[in-house]
C-alpha atoms as a PDB file:
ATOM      1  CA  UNK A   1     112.740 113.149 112.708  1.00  0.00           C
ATOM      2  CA  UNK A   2     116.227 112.192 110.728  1.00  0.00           C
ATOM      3  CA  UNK A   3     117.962 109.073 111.683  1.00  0.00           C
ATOM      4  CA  UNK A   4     121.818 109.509 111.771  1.00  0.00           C
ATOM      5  CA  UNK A   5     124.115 106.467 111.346  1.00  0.00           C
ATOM      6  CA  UNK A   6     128.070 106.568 112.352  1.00  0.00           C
ATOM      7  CA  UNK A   7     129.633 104.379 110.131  1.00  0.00           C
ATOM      8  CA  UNK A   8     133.308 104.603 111.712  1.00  0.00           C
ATOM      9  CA  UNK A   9     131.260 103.656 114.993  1.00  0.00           C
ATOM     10  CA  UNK A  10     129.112 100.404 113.307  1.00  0.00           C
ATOM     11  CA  UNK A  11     130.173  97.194 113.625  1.00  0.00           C
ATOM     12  CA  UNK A  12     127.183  95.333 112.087  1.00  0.00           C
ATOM     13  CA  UNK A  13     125.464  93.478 114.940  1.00  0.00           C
ATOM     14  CA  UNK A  14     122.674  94.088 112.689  1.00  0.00           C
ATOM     15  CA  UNK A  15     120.080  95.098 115.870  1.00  0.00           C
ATOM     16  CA  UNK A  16     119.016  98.056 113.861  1.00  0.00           C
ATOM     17  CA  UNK A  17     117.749  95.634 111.157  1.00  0.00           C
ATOM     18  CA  UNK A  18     116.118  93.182 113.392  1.00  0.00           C
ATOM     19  CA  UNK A  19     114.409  95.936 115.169  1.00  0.00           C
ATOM     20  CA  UNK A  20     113.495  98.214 111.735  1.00  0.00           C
ATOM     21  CA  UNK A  21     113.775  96.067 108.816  1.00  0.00           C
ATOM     22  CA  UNK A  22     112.110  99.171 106.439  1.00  0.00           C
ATOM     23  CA  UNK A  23     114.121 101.716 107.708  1.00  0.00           C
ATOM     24  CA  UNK A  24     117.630  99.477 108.334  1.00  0.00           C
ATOM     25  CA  UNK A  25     119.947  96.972 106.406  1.00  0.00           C
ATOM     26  CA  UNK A  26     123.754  96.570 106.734  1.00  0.00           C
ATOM     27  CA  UNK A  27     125.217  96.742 103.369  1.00  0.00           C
ATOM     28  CA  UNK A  28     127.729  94.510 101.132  1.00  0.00           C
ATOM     29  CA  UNK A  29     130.996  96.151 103.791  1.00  0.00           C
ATOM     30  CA  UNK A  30     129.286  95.634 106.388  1.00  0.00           C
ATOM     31  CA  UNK A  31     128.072  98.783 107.688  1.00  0.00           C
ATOM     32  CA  UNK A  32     124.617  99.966 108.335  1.00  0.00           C
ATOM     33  CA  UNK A  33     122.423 101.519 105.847  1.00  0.00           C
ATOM     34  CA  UNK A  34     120.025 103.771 107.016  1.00  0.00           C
ATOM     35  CA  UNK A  35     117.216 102.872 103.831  1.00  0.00           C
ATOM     36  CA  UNK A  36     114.691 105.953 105.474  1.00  0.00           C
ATOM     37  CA  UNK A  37     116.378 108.746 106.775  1.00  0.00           C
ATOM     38  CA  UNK A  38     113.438 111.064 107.857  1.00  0.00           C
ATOM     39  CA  UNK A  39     110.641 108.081 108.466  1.00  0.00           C
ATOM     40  CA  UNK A  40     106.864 108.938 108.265  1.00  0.00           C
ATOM     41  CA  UNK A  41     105.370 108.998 111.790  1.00  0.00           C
ATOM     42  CA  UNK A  42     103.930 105.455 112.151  1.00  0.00           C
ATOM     43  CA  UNK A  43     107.749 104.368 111.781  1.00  0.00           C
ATOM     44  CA  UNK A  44     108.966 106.824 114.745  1.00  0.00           C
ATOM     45  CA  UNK A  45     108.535 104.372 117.202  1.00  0.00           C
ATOM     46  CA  UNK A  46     110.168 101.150 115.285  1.00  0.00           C
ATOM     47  CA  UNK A  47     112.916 103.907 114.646  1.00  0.00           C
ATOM     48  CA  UNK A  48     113.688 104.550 118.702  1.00  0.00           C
ATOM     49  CA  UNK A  49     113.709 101.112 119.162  1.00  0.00           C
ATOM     50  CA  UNK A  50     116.492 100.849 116.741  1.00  0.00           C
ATOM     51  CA  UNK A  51     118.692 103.258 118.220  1.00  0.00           C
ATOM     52  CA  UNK A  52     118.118 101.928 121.328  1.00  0.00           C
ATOM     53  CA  UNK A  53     118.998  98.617 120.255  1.00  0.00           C
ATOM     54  CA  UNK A  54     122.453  99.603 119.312  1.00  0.00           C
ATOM     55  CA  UNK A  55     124.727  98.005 121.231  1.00  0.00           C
ATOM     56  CA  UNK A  56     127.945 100.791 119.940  1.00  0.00           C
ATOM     57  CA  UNK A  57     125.569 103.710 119.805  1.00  0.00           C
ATOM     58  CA  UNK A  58     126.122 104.316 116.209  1.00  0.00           C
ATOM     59  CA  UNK A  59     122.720 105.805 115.386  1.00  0.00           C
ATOM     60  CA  UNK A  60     121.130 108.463 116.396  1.00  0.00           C
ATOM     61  CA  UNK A  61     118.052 110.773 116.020  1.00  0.00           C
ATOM     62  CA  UNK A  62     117.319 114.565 115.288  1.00  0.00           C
ATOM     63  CA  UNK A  63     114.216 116.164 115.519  1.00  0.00           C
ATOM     64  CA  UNK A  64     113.321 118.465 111.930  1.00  0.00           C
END
């Protein structure tokens, strides 16, 4: 798993980080940071959520 974040896309409703905390923060210009890109597998599902969560679609995941 690799988490993908679209910055041009982000507009820091901050879901990611509510929904993620370890793997998520939005950063000083306000634009998500993705802190984990390839999360161990107890984080996969905390990770979904996440991208789910999204209300612009700006991340995304890719199976290794």
């Amino acid at each position: 798993m690799r988490i993908e974040a679209d910055v041009d896309v982000c507009e820091a409703y901050g879901e990611c980080v509510a929904a993620a905390p370890a793997l998520f923060a939005i950063n000083d210009e306000n634009f998500v940071e993705v802190l984990d890109a390839s999360p161990q597998p107890d984080q996969a599902a905390a990770a979904e959520r996440a991208v789910w969560a999204c209300p612009v679609h700006a991340l995304s995941i890719a199976e290794d």
